[in-house]
PDB file of N, CA and C in Angstrom:
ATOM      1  N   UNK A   1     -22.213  66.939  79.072  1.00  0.00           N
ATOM      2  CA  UNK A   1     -21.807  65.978  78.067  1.00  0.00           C
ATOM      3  C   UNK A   1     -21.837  64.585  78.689  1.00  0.00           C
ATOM      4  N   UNK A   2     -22.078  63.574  77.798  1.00  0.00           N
ATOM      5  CA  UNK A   2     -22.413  61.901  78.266  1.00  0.00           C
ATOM      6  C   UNK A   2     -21.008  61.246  78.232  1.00  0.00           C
ATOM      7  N   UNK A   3     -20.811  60.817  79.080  1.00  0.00           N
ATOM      8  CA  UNK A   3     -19.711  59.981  79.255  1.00  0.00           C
ATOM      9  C   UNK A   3     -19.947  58.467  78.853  1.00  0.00           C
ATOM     10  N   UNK A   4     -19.201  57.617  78.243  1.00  0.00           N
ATOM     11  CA  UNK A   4     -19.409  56.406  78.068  1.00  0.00           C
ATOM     12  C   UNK A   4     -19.827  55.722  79.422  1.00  0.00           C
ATOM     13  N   UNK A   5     -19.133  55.583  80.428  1.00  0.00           N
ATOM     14  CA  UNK A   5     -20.112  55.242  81.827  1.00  0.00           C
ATOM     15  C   UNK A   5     -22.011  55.569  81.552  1.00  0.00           C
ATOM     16  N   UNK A   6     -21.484  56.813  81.107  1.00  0.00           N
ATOM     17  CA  UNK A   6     -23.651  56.938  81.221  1.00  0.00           C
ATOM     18  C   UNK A   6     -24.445  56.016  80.434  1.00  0.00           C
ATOM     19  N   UNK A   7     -23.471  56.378  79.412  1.00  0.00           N
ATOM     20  CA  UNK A   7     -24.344  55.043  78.033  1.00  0.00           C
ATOM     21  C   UNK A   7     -24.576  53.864  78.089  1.00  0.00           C
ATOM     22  N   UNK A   8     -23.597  53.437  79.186  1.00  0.00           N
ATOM     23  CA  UNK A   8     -23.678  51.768  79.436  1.00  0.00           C
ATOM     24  C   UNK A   8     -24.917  51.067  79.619  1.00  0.00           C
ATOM     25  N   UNK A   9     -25.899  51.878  79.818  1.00  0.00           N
ATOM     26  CA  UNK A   9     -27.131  50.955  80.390  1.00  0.00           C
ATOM     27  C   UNK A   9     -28.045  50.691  79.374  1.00  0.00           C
ATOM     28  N   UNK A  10     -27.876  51.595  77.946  1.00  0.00           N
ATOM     29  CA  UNK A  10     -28.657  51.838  76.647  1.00  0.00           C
ATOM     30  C   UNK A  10     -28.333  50.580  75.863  1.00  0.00           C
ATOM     31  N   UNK A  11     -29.221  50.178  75.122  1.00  0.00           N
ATOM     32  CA  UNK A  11     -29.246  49.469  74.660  1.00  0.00           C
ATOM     33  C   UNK A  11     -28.783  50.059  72.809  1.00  0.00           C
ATOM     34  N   UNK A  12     -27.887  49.501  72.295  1.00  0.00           N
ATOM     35  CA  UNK A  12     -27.544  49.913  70.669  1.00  0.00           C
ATOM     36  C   UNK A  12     -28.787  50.042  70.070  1.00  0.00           C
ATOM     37  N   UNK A  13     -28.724  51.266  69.481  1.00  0.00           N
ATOM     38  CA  UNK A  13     -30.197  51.450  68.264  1.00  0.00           C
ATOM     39  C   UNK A  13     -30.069  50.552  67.040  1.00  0.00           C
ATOM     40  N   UNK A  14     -30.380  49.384  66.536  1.00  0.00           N
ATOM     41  CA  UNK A  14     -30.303  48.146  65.496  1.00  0.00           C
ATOM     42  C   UNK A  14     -30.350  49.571  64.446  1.00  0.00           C
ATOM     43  N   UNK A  15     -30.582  48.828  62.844  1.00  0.00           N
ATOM     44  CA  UNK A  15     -31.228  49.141  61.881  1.00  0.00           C
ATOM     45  C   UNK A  15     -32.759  49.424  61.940  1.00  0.00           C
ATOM     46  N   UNK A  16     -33.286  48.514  62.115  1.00  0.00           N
ATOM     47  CA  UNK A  16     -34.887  48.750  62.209  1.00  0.00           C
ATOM     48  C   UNK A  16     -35.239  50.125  62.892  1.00  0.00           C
ATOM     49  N   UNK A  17     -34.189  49.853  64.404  1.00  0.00           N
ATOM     50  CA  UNK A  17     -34.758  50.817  64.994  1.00  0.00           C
ATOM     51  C   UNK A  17     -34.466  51.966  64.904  1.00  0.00           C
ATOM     52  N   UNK A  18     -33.142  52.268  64.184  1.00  0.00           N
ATOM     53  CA  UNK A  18     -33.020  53.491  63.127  1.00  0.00           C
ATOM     54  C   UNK A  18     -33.566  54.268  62.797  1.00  0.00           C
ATOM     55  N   UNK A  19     -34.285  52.977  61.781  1.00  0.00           N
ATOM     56  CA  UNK A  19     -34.987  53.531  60.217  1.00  0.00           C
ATOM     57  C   UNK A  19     -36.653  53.862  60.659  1.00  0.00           C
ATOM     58  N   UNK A  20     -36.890  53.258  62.260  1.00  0.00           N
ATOM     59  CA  UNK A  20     -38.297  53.650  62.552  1.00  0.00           C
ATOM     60  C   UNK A  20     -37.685  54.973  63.369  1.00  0.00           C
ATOM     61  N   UNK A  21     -36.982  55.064  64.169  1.00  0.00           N
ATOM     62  CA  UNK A  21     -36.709  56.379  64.840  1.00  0.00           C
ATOM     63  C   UNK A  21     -36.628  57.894  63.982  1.00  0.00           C
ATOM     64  N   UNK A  22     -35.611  57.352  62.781  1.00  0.00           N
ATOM     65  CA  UNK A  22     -35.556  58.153  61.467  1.00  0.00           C
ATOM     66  C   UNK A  22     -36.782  58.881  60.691  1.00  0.00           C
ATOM     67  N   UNK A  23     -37.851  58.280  60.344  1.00  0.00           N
ATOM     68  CA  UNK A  23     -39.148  57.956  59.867  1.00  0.00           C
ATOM     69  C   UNK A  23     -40.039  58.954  60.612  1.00  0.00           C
ATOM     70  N   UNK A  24     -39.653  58.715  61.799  1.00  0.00           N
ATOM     71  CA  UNK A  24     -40.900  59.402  62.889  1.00  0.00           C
ATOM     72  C   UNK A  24     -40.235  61.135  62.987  1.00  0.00           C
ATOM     73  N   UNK A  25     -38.915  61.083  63.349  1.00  0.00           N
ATOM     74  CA  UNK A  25     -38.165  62.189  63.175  1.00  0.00           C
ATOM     75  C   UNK A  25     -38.524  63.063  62.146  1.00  0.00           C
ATOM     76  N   UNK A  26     -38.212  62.810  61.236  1.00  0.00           N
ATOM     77  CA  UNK A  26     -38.733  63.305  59.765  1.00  0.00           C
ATOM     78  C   UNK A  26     -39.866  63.908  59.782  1.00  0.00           C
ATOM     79  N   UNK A  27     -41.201  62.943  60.197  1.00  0.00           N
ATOM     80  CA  UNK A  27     -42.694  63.273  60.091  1.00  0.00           C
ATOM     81  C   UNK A  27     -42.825  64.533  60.905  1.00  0.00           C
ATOM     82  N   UNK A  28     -42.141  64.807  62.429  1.00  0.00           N
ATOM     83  CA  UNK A  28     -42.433  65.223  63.431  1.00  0.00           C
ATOM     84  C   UNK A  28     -41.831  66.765  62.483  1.00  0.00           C
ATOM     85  N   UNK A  29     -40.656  66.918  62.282  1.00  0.00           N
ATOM     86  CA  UNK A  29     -40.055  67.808  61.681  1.00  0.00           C
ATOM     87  C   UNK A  29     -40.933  68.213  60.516  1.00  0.00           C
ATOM     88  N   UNK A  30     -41.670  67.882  59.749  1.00  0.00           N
ATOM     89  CA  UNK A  30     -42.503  68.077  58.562  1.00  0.00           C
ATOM     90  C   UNK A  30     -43.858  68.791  59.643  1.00  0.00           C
ATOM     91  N   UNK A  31     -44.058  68.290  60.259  1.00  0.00           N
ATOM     92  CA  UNK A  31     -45.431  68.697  61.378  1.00  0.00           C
ATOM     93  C   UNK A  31     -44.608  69.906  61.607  1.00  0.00           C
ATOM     94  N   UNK A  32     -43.580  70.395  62.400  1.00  0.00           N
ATOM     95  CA  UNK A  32     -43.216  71.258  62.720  1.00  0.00           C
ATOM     96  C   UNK A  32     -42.690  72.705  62.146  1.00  0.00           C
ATOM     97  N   UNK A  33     -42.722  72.173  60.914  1.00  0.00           N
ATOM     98  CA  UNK A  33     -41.462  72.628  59.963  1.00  0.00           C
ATOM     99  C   UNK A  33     -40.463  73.906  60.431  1.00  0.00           C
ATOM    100  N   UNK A  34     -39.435  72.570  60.585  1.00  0.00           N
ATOM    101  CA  UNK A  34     -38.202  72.250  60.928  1.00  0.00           C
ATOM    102  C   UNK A  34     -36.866  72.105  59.841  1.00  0.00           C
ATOM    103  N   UNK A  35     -36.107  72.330  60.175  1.00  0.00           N
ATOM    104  CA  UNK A  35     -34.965  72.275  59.091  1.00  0.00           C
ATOM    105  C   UNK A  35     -34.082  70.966  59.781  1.00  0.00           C
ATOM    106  N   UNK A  36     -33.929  70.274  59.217  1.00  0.00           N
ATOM    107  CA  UNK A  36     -32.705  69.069  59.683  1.00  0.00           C
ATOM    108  C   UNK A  36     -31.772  69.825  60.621  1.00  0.00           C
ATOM    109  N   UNK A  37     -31.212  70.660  60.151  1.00  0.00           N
ATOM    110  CA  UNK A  37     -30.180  70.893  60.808  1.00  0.00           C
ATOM    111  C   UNK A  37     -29.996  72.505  62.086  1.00  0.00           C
ATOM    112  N   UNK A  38     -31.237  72.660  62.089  1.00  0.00           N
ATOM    113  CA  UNK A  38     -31.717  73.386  63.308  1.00  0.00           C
ATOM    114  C   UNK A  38     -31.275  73.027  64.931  1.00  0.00           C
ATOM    115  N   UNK A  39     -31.238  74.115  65.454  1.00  0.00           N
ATOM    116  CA  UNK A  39     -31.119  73.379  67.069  1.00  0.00           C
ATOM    117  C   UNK A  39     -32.162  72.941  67.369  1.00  0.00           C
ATOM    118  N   UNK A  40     -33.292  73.502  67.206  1.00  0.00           N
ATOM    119  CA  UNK A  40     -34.290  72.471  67.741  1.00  0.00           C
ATOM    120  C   UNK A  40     -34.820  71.061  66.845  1.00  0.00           C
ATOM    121  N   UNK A  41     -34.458  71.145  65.399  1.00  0.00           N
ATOM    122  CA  UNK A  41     -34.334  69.765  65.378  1.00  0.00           C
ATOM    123  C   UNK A  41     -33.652  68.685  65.999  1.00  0.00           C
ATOM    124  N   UNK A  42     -32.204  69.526  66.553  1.00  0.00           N
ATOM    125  CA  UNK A  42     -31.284  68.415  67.087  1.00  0.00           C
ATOM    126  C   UNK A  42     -31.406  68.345  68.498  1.00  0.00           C
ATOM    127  N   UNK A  43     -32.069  69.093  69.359  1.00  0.00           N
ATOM    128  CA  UNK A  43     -32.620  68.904  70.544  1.00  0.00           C
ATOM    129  C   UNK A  43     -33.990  68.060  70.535  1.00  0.00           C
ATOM    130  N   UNK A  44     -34.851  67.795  69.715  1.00  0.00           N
ATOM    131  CA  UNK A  44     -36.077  67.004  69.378  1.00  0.00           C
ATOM    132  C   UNK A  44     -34.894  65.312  68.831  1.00  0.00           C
ATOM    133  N   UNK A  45     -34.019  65.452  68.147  1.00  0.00           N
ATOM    134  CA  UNK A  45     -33.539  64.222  67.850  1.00  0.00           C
ATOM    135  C   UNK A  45     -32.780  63.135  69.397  1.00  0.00           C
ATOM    136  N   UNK A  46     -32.572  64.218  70.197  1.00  0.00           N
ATOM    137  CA  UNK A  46     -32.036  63.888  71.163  1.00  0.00           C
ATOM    138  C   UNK A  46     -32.718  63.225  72.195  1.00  0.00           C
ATOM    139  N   UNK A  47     -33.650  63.971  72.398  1.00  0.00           N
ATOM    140  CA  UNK A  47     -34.827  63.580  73.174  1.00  0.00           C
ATOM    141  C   UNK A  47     -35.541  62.569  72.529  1.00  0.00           C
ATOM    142  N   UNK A  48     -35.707  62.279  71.313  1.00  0.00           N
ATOM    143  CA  UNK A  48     -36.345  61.332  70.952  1.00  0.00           C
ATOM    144  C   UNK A  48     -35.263  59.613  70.964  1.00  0.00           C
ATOM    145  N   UNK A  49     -34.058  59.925  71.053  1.00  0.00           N
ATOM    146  CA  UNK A  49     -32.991  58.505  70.908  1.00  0.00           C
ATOM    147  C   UNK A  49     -33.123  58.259  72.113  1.00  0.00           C
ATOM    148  N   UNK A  50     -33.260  59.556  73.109  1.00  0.00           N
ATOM    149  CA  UNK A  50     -33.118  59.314  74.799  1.00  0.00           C
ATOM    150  C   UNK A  50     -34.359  58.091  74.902  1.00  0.00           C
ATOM    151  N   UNK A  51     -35.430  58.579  74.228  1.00  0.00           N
ATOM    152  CA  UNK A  51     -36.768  57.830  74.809  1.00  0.00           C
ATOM    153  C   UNK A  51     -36.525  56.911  74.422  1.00  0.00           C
ATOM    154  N   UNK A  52     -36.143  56.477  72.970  1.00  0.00           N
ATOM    155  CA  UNK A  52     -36.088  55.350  72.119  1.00  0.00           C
ATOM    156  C   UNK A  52     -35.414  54.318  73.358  1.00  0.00           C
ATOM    157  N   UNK A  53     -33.940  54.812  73.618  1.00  0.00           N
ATOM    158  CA  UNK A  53     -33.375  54.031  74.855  1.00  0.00           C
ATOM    159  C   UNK A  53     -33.723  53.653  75.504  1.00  0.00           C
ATOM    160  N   UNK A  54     -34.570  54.377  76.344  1.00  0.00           N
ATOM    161  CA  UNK A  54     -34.919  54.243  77.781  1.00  0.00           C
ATOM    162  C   UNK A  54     -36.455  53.134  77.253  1.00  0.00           C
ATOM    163  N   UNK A  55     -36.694  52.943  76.132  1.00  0.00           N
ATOM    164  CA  UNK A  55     -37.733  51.604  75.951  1.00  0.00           C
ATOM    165  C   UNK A  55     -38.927  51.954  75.010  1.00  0.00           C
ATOM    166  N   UNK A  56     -39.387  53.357  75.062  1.00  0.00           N
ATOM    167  CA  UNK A  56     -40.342  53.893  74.362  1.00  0.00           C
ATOM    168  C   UNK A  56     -39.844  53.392  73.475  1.00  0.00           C
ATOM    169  N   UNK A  57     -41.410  52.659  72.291  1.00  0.00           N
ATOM    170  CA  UNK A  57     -41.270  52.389  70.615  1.00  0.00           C
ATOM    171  C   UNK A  57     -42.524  52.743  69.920  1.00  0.00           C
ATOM    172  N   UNK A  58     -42.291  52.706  68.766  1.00  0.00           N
ATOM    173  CA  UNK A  58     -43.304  53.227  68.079  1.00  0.00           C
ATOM    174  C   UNK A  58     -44.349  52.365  68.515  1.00  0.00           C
ATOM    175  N   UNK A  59     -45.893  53.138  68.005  1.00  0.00           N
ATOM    176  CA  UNK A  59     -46.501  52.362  67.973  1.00  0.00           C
ATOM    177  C   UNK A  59     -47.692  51.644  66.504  1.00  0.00           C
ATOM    178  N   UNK A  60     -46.859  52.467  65.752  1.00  0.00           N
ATOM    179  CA  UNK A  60     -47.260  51.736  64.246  1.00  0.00           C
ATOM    180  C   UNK A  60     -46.792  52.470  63.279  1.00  0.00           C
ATOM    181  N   UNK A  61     -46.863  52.234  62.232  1.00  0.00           N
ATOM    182  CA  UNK A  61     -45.707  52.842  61.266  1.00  0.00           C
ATOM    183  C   UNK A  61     -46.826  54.696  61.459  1.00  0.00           C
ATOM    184  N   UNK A  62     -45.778  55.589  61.462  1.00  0.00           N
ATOM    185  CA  UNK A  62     -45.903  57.042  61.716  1.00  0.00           C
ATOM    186  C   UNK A  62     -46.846  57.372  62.881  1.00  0.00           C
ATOM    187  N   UNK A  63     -47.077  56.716  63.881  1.00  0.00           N
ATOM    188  CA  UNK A  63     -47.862  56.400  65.408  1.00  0.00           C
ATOM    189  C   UNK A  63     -47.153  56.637  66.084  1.00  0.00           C
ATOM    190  N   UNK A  64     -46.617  57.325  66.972  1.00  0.00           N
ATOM    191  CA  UNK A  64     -45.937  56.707  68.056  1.00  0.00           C
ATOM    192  C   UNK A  64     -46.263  57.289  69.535  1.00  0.00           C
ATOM    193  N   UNK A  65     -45.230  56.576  70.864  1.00  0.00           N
ATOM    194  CA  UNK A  65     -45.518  56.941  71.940  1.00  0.00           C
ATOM    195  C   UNK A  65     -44.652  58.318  72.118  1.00  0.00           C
ATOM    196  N   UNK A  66     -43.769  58.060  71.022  1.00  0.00           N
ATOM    197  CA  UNK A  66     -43.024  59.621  71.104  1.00  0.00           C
ATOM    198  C   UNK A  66     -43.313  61.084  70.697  1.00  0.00           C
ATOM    199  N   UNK A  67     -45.156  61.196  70.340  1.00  0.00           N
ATOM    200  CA  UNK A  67     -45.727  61.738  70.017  1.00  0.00           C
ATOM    201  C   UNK A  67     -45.567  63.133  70.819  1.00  0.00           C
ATOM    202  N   UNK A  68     -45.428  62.964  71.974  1.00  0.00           N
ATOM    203  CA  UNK A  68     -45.119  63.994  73.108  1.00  0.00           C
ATOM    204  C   UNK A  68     -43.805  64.402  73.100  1.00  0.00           C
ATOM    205  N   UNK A  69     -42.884  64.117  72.063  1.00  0.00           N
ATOM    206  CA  UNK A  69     -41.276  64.314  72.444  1.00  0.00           C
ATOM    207  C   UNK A  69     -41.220  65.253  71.477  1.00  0.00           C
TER     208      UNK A  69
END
């Protein structure tokens, strides 16, 4: 489990970057078909906020570098 210490270095996910993280999530889950509320949807959501954090961004609307996540 993440301790607030760990999080400190992440940068807050805005709106935009939400609603593009959201967007791509969705698509990836439709590619997969996936149920929202699956473990492996929520292990794919995880991994994908991790990347989002760590700097990975899309790279055009339903593009992205998180293509591999």
């Amino acid at each position: 489990m993440r301790t607030l210490q760990d999080l400190s270095h992440f940068d807050p996910i805005g709106p935009e970057g939400f609603k593009s993280l959201d967007e791509a999530f969705r698509a990836k889950l439709r590619r997969r078909g996936l149920s929202v509320g699956s473990k492996e949807a929520e292990a794919l959501a995880a991994r994908r906020i991790d990347a989002y954090q760590a700097g990975i961004r899309e790279k055009s609307a339903g593009e992205a570098d998180l293509a591999a996540i």
